[in-house]
PDB file of N, CA and C in Angstrom:
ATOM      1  N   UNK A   1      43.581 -25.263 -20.017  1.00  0.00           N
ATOM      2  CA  UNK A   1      43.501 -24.152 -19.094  1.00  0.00           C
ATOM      3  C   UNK A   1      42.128 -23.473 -19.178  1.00  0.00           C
ATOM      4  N   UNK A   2      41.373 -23.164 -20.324  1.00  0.00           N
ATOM      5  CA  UNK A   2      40.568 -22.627 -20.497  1.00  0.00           C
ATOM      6  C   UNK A   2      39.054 -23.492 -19.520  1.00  0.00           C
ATOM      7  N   UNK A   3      39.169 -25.077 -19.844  1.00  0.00           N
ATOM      8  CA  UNK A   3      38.156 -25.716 -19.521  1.00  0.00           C
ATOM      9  C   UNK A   3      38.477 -25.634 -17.684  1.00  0.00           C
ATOM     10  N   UNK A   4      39.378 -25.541 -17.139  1.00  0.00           N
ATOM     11  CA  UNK A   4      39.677 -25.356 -15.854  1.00  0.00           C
ATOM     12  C   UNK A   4      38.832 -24.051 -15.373  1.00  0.00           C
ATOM     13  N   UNK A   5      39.046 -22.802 -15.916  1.00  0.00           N
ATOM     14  CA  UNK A   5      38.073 -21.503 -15.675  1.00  0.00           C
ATOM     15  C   UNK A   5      36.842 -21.659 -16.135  1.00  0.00           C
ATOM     16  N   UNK A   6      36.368 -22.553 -17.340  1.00  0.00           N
ATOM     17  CA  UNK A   6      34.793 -22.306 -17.129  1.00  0.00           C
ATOM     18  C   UNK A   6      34.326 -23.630 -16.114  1.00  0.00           C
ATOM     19  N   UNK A   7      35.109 -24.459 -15.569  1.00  0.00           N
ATOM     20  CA  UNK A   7      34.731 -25.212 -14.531  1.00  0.00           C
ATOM     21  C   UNK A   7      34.448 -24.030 -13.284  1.00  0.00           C
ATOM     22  N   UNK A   8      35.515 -23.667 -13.108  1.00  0.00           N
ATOM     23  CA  UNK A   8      35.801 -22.771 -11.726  1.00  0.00           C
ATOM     24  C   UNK A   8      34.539 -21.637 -11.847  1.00  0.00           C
ATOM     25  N   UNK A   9      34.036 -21.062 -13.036  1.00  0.00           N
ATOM     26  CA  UNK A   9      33.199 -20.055 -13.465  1.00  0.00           C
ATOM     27  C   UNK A   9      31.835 -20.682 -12.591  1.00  0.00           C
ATOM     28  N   UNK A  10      31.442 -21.940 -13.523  1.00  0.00           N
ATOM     29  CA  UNK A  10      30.379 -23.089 -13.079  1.00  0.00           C
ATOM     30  C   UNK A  10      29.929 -23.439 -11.673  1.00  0.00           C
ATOM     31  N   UNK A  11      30.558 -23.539 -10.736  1.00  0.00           N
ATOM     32  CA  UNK A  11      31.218 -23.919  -9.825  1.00  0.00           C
ATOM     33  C   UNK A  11      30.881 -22.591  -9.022  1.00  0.00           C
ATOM     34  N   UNK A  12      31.232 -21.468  -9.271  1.00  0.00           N
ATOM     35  CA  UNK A  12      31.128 -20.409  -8.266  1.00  0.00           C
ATOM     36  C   UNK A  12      29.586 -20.014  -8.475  1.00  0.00           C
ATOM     37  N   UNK A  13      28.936 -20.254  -9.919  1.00  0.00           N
ATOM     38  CA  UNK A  13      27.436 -19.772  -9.708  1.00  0.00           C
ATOM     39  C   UNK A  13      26.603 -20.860  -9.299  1.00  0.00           C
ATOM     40  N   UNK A  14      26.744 -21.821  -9.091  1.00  0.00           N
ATOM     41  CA  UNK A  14      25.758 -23.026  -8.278  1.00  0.00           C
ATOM     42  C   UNK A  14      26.101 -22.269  -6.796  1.00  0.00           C
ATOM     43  N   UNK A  15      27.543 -22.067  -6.217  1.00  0.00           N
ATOM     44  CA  UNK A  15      27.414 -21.861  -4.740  1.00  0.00           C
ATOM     45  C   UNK A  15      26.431 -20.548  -4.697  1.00  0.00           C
ATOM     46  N   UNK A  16      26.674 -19.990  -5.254  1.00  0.00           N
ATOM     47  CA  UNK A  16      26.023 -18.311  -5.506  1.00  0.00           C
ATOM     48  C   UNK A  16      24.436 -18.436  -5.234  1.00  0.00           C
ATOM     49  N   UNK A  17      24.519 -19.207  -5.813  1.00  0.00           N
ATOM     50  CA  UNK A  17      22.976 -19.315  -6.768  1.00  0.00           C
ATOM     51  C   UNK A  17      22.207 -20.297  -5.174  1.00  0.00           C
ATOM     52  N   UNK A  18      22.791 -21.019  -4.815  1.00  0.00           N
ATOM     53  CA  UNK A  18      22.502 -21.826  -4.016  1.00  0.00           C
ATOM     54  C   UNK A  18      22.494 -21.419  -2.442  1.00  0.00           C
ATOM     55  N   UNK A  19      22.930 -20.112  -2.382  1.00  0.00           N
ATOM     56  CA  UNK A  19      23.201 -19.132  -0.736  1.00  0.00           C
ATOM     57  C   UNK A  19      22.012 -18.525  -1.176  1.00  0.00           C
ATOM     58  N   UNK A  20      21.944 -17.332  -2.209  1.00  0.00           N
ATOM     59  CA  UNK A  20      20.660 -17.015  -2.455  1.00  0.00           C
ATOM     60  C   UNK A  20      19.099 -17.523  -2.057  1.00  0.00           C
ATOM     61  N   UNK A  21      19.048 -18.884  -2.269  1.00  0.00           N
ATOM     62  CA  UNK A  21      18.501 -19.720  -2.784  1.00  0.00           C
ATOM     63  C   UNK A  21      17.294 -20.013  -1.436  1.00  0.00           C
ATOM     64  N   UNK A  22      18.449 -20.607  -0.427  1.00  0.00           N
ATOM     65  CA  UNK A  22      18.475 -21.005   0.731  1.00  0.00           C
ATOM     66  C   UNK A  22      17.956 -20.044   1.711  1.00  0.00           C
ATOM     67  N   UNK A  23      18.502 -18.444   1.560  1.00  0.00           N
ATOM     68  CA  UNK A  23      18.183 -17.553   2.791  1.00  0.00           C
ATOM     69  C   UNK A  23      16.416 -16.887   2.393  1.00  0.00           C
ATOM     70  N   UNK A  24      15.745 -17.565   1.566  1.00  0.00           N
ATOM     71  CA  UNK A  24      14.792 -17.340   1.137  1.00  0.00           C
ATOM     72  C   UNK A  24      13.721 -17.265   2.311  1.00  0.00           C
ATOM     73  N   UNK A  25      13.098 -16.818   2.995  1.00  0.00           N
ATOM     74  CA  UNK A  25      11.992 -17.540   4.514  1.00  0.00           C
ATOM     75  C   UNK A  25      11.050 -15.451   4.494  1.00  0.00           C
ATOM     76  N   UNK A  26       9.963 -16.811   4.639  1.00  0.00           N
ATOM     77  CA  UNK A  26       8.684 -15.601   4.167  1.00  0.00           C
ATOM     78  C   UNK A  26       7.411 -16.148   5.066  1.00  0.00           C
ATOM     79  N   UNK A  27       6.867 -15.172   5.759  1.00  0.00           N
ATOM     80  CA  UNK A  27       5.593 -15.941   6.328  1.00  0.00           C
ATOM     81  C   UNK A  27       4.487 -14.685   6.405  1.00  0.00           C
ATOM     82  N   UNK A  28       3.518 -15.149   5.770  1.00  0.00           N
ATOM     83  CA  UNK A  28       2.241 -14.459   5.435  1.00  0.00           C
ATOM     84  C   UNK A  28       0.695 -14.932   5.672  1.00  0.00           C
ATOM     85  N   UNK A  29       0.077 -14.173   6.581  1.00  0.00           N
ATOM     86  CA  UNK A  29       0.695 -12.713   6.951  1.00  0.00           C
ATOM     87  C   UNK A  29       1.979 -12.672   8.169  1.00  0.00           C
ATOM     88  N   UNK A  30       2.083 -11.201   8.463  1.00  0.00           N
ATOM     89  CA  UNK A  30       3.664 -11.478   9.305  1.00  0.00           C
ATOM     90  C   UNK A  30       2.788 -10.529  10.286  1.00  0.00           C
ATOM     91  N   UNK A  31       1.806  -9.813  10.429  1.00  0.00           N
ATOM     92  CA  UNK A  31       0.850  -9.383  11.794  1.00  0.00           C
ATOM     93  C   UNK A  31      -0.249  -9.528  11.089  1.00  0.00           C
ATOM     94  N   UNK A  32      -0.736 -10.108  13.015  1.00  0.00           N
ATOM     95  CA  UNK A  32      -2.229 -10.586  12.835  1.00  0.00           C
ATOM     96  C   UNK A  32      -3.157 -10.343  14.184  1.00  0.00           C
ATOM     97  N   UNK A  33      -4.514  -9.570  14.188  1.00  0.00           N
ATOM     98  CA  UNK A  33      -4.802  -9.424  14.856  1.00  0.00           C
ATOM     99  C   UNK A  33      -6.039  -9.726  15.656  1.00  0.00           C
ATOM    100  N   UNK A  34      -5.914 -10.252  16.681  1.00  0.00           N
ATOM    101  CA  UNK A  34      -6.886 -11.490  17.833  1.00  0.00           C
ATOM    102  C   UNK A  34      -7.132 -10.236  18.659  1.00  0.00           C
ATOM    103  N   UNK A  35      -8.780 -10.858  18.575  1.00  0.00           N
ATOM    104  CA  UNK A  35      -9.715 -10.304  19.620  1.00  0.00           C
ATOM    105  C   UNK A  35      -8.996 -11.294  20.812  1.00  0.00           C
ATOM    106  N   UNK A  36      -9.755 -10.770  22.359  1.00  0.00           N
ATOM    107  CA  UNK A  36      -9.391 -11.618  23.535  1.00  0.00           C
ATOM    108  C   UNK A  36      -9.861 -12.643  23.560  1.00  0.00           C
ATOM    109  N   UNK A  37     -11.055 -12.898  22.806  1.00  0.00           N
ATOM    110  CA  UNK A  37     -11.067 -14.507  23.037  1.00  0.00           C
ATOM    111  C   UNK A  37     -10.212 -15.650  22.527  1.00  0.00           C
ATOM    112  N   UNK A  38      -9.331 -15.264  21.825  1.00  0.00           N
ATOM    113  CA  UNK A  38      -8.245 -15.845  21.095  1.00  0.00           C
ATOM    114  C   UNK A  38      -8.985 -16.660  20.071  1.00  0.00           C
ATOM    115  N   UNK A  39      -8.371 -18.207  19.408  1.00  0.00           N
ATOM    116  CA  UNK A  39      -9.148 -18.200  18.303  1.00  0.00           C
ATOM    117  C   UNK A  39      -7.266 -19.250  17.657  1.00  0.00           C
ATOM    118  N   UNK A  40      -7.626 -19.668  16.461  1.00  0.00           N
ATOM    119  CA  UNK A  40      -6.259 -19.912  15.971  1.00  0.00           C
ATOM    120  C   UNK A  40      -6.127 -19.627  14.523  1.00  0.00           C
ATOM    121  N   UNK A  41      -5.493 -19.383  13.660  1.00  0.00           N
ATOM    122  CA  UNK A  41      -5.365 -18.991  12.031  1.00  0.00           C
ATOM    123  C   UNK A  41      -4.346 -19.871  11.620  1.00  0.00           C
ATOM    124  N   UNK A  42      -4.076 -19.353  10.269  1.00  0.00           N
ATOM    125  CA  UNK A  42      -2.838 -20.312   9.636  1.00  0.00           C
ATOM    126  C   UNK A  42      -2.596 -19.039   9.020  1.00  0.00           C
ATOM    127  N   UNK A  43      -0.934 -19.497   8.679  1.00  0.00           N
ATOM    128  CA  UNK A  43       0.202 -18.851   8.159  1.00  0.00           C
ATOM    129  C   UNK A  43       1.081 -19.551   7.008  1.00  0.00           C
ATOM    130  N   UNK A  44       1.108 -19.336   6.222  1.00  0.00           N
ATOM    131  CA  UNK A  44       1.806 -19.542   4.938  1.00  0.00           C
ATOM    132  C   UNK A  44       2.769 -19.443   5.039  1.00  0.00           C
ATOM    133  N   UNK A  45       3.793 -20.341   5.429  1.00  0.00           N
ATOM    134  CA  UNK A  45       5.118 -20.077   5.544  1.00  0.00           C
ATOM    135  C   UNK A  45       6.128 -20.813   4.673  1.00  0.00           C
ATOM    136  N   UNK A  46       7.112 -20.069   4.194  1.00  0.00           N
ATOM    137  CA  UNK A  46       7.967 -20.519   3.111  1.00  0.00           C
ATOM    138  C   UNK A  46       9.154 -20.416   3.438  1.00  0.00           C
ATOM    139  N   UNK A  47       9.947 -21.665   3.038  1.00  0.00           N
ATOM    140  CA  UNK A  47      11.425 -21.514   2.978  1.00  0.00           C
ATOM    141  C   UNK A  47      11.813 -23.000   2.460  1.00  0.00           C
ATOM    142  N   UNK A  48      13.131 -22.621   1.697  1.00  0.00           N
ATOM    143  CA  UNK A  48      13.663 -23.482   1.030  1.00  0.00           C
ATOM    144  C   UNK A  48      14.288 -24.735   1.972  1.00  0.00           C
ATOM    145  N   UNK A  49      14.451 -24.838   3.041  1.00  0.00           N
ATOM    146  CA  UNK A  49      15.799 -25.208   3.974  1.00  0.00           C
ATOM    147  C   UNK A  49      14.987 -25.427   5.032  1.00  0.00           C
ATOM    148  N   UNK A  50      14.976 -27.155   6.184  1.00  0.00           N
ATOM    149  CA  UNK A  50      14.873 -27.010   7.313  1.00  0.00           C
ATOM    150  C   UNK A  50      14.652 -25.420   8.215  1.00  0.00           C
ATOM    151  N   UNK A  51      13.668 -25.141   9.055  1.00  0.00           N
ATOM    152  CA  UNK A  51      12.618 -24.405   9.744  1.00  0.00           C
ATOM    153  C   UNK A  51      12.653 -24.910  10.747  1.00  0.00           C
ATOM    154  N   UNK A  52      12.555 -23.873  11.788  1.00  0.00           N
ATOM    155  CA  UNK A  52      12.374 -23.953  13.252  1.00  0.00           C
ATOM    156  C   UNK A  52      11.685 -22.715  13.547  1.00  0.00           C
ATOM    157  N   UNK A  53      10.321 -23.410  14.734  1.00  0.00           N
ATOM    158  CA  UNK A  53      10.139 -21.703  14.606  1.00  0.00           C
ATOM    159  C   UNK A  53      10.088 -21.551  16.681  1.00  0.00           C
ATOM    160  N   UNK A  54      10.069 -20.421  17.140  1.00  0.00           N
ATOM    161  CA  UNK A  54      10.174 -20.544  18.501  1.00  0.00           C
ATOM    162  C   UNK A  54       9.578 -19.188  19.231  1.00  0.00           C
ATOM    163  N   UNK A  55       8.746 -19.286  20.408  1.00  0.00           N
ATOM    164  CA  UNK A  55       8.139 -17.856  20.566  1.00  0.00           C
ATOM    165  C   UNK A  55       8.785 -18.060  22.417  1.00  0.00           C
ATOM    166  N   UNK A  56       8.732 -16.372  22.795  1.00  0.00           N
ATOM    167  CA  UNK A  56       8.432 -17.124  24.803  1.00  0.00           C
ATOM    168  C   UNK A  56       7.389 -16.718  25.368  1.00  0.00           C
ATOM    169  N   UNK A  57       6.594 -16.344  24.651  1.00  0.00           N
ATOM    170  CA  UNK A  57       5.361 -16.154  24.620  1.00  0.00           C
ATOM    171  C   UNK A  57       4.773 -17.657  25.330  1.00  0.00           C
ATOM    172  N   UNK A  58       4.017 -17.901  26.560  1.00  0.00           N
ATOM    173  CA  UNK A  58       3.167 -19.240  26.875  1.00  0.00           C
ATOM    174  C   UNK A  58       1.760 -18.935  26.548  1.00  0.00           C
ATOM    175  N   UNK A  59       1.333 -18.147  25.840  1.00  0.00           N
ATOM    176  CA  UNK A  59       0.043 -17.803  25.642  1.00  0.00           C
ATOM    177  C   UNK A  59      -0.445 -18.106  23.621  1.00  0.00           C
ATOM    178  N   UNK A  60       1.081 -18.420  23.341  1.00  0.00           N
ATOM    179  CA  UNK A  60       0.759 -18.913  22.077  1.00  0.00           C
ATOM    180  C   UNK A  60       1.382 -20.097  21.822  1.00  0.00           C
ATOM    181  N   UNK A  61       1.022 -21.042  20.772  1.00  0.00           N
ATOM    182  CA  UNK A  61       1.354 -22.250  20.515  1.00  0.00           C
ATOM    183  C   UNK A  61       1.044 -22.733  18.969  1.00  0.00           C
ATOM    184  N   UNK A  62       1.966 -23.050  18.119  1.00  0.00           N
ATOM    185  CA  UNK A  62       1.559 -23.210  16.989  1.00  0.00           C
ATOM    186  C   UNK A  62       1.919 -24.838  16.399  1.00  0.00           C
ATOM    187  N   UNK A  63       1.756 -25.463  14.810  1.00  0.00           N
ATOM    188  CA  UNK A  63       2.554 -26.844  14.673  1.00  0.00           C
ATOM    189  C   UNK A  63       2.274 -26.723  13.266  1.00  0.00           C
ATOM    190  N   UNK A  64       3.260 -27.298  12.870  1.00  0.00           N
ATOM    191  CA  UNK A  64       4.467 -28.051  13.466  1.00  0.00           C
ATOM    192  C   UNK A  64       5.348 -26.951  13.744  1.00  0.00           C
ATOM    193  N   UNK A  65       5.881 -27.193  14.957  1.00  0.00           N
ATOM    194  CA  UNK A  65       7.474 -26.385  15.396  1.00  0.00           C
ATOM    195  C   UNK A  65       8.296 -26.208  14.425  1.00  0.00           C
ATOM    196  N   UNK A  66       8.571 -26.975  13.394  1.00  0.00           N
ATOM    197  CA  UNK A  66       9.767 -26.895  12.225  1.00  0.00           C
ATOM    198  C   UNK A  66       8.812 -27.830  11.148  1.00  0.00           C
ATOM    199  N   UNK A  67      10.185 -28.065  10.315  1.00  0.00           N
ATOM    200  CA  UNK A  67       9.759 -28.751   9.166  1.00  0.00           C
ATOM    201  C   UNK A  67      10.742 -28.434   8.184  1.00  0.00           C
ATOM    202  N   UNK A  68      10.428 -28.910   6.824  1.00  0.00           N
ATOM    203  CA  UNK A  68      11.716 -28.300   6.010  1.00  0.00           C
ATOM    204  C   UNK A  68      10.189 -28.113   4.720  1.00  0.00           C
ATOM    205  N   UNK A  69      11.051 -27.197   4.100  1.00  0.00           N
ATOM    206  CA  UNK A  69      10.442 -26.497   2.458  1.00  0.00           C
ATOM    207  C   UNK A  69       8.967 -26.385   3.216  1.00  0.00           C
ATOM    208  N   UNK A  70       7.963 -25.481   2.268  1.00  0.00           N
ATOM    209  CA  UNK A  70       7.167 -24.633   2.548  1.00  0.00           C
ATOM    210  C   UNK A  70       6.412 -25.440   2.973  1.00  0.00           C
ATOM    211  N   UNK A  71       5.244 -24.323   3.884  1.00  0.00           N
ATOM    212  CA  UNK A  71       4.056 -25.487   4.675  1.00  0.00           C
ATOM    213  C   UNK A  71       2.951 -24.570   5.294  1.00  0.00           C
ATOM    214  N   UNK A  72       1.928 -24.757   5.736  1.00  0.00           N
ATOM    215  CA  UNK A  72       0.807 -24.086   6.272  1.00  0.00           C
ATOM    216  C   UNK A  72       1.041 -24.219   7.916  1.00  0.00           C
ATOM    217  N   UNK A  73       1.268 -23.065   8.789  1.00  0.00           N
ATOM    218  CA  UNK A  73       1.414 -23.659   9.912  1.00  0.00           C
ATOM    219  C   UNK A  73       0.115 -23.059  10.938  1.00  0.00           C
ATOM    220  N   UNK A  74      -0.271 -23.773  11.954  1.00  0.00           N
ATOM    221  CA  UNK A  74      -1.486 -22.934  12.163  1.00  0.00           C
ATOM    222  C   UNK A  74      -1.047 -22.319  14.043  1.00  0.00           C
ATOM    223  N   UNK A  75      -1.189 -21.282  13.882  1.00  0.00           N
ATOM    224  CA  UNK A  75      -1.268 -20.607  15.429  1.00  0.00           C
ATOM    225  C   UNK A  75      -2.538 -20.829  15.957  1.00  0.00           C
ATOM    226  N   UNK A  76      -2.037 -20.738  17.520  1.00  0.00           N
ATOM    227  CA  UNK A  76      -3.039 -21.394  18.349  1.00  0.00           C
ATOM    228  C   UNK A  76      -2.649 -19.715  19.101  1.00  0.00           C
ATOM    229  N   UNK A  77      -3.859 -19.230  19.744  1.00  0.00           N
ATOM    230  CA  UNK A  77      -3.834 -17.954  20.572  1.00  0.00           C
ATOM    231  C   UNK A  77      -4.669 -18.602  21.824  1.00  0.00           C
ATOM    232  N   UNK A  78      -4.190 -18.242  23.147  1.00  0.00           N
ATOM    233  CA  UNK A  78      -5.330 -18.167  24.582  1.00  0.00           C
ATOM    234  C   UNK A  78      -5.623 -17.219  24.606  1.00  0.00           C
ATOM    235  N   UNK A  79      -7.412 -17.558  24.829  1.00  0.00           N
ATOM    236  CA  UNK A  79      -8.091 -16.105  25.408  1.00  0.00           C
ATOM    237  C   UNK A  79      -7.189 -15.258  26.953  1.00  0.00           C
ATOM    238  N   UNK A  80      -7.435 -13.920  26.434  1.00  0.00           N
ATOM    239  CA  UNK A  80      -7.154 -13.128  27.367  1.00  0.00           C
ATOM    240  C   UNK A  80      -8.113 -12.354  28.152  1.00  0.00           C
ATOM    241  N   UNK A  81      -7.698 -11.749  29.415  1.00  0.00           N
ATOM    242  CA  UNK A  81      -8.350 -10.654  29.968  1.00  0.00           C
ATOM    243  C   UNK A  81      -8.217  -9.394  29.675  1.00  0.00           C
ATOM    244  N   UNK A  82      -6.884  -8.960  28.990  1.00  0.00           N
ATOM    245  CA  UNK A  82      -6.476  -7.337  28.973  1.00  0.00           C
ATOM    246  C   UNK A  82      -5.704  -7.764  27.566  1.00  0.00           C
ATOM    247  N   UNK A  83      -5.431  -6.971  26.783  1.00  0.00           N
ATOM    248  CA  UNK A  83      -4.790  -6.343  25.435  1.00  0.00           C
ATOM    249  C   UNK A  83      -2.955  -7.243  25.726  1.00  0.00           C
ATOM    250  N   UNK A  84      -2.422  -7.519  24.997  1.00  0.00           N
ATOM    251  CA  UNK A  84      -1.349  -7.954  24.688  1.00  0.00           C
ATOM    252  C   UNK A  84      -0.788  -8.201  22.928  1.00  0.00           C
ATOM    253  N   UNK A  85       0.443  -8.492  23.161  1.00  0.00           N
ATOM    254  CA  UNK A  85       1.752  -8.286  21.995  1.00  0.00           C
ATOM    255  C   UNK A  85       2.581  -9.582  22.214  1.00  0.00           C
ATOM    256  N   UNK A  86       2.708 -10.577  21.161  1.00  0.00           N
ATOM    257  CA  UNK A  86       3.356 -11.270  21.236  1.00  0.00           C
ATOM    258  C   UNK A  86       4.427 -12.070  19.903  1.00  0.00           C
ATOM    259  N   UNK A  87       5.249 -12.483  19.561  1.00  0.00           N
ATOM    260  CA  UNK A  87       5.853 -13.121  18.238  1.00  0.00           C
ATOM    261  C   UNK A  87       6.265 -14.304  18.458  1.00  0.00           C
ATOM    262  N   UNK A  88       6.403 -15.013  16.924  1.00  0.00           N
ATOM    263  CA  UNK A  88       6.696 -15.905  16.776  1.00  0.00           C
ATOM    264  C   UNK A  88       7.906 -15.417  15.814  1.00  0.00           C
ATOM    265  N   UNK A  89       9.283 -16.002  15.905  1.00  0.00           N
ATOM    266  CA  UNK A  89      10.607 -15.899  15.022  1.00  0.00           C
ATOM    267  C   UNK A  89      10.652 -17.561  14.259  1.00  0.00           C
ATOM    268  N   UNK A  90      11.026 -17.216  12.981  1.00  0.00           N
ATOM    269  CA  UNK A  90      10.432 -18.510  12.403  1.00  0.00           C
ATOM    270  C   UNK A  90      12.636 -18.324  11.502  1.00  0.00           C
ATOM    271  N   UNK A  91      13.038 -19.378  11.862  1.00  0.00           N
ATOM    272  CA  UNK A  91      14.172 -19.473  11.379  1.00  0.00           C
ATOM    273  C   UNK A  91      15.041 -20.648  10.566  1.00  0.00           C
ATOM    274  N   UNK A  92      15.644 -20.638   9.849  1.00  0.00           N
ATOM    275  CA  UNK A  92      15.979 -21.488   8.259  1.00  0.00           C
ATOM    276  C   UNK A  92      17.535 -21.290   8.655  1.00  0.00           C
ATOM    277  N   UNK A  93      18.349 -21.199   9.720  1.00  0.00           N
ATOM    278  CA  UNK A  93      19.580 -21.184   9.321  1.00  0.00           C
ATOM    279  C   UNK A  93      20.303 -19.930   8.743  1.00  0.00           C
ATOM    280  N   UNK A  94      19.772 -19.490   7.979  1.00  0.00           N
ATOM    281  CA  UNK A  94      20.602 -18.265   6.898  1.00  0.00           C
ATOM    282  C   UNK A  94      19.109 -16.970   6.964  1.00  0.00           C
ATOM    283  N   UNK A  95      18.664 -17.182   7.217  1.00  0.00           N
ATOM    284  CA  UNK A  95      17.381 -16.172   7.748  1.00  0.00           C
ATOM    285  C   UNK A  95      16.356 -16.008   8.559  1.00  0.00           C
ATOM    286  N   UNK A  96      15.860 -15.208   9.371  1.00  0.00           N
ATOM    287  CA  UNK A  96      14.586 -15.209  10.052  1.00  0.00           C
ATOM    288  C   UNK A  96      13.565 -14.118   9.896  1.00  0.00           C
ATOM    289  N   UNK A  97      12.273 -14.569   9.967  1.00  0.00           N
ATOM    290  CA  UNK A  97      11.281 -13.077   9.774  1.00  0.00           C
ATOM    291  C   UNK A  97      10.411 -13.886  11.199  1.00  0.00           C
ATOM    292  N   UNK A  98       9.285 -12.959  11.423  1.00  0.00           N
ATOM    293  CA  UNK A  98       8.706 -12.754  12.625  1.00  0.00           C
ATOM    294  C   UNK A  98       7.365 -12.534  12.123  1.00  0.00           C
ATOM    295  N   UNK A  99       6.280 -13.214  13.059  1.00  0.00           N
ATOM    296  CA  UNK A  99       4.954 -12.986  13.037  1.00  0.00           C
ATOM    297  C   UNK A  99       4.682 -12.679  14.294  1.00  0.00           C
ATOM    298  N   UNK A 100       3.783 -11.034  13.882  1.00  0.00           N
ATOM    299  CA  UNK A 100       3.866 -10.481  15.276  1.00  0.00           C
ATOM    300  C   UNK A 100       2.084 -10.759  15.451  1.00  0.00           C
ATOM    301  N   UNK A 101       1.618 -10.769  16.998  1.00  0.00           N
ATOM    302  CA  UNK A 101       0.250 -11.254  16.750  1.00  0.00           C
ATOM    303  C   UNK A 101       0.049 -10.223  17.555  1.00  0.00           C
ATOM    304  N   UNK A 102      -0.836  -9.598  17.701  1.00  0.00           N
ATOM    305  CA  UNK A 102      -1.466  -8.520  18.421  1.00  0.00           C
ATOM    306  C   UNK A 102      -2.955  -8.806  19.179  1.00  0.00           C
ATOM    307  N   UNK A 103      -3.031  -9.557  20.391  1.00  0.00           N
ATOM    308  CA  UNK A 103      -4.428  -9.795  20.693  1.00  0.00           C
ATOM    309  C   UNK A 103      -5.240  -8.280  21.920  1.00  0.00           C
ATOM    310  N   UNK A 104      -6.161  -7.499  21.162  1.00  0.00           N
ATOM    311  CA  UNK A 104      -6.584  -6.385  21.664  1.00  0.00           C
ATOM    312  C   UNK A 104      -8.467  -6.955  21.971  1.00  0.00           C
ATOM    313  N   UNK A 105      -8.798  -5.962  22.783  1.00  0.00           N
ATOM    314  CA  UNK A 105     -10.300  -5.782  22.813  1.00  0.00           C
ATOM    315  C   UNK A 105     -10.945  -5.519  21.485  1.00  0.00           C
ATOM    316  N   UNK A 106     -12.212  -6.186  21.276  1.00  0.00           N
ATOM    317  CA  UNK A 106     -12.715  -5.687  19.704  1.00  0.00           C
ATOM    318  C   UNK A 106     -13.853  -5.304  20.065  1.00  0.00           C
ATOM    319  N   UNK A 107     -14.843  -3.983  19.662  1.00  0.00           N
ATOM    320  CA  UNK A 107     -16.167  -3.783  19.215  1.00  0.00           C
ATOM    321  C   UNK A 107     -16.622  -4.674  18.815  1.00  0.00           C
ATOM    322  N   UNK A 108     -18.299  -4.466  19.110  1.00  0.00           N
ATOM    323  CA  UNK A 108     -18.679  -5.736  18.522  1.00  0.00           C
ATOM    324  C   UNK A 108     -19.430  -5.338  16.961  1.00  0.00           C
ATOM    325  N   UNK A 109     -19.380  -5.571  15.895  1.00  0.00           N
ATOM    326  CA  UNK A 109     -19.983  -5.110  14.720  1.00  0.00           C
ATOM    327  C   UNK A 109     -20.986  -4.216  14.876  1.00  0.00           C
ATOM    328  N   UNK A 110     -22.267  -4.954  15.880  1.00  0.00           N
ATOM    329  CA  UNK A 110     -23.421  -4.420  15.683  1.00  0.00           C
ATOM    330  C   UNK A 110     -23.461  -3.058  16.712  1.00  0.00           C
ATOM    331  N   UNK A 111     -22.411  -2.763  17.396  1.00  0.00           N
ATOM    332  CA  UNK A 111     -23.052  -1.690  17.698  1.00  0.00           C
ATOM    333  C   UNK A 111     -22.600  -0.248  17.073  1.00  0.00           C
ATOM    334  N   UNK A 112     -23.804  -0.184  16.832  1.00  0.00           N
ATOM    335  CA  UNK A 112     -23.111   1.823  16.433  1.00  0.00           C
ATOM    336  C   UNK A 112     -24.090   2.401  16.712  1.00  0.00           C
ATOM    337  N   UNK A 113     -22.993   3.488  16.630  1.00  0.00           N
ATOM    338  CA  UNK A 113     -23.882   4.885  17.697  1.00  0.00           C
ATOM    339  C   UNK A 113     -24.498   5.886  16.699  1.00  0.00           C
ATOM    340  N   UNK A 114     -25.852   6.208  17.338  1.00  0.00           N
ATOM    341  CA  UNK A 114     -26.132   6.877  16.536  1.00  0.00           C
ATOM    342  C   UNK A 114     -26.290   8.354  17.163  1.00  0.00           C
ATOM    343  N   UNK A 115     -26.819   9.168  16.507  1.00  0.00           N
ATOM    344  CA  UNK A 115     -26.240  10.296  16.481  1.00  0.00           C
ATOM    345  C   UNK A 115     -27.763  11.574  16.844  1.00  0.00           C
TER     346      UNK A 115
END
């Protein structure tokens, strides 16, 4: 009887341990911000478990679309005319986080005003 409960004990912390485990999904950075000429970066993205990632955004495009366990994925941005907001939801089944991209007008370094 006894070896029956530390089976059953055993048994409940692998599932435990293994839900934990799984809802793990991290992508860094999670905002990023594009001048209008757009441009593309990479993202560090992690998760234990098959990945899918999906935007409705047509002005962004990244790869690979999925994959399983961690990977470098790189966003692709189109130049714009005017300021925009867009995400990517990156999802594992048991979790999702979001990379939000922000493409605005930028100053250009060299100018400053003087006074």
């Amino acid at each position: 009887m006894k070896n029956k409960f530390i089976i059953l004990f055993l048994l409940t912390c692998l599932v435990s341990c293994d839900i934990d485990y799984n809802e793990t999904i991290n992508c860094d950075p999670q905002t990023k911000e594009m001048g209008l000429e757009g441009g593309s970066f990479a993202v560090d993205f992690k998760s234990y478990v098959k990945w899918t990632a999906s935007t409705k955004e047509t002005w962004l495009t990244f790869e690979p679309e999925a994959g399983v366990s961690d990977t470098i994925v790189t966003i692709m941005v189109d130049s714009a005319s005017y300021p925009r907001k867009g995400t990517i939801t990156f999802d594992n089944g048991y979790a999702t986080t979001t990379l939000t991209i922000n493409q605005v007008r930028q100053e250009p370094e060299d100018s400053l005003q003087l006074e």
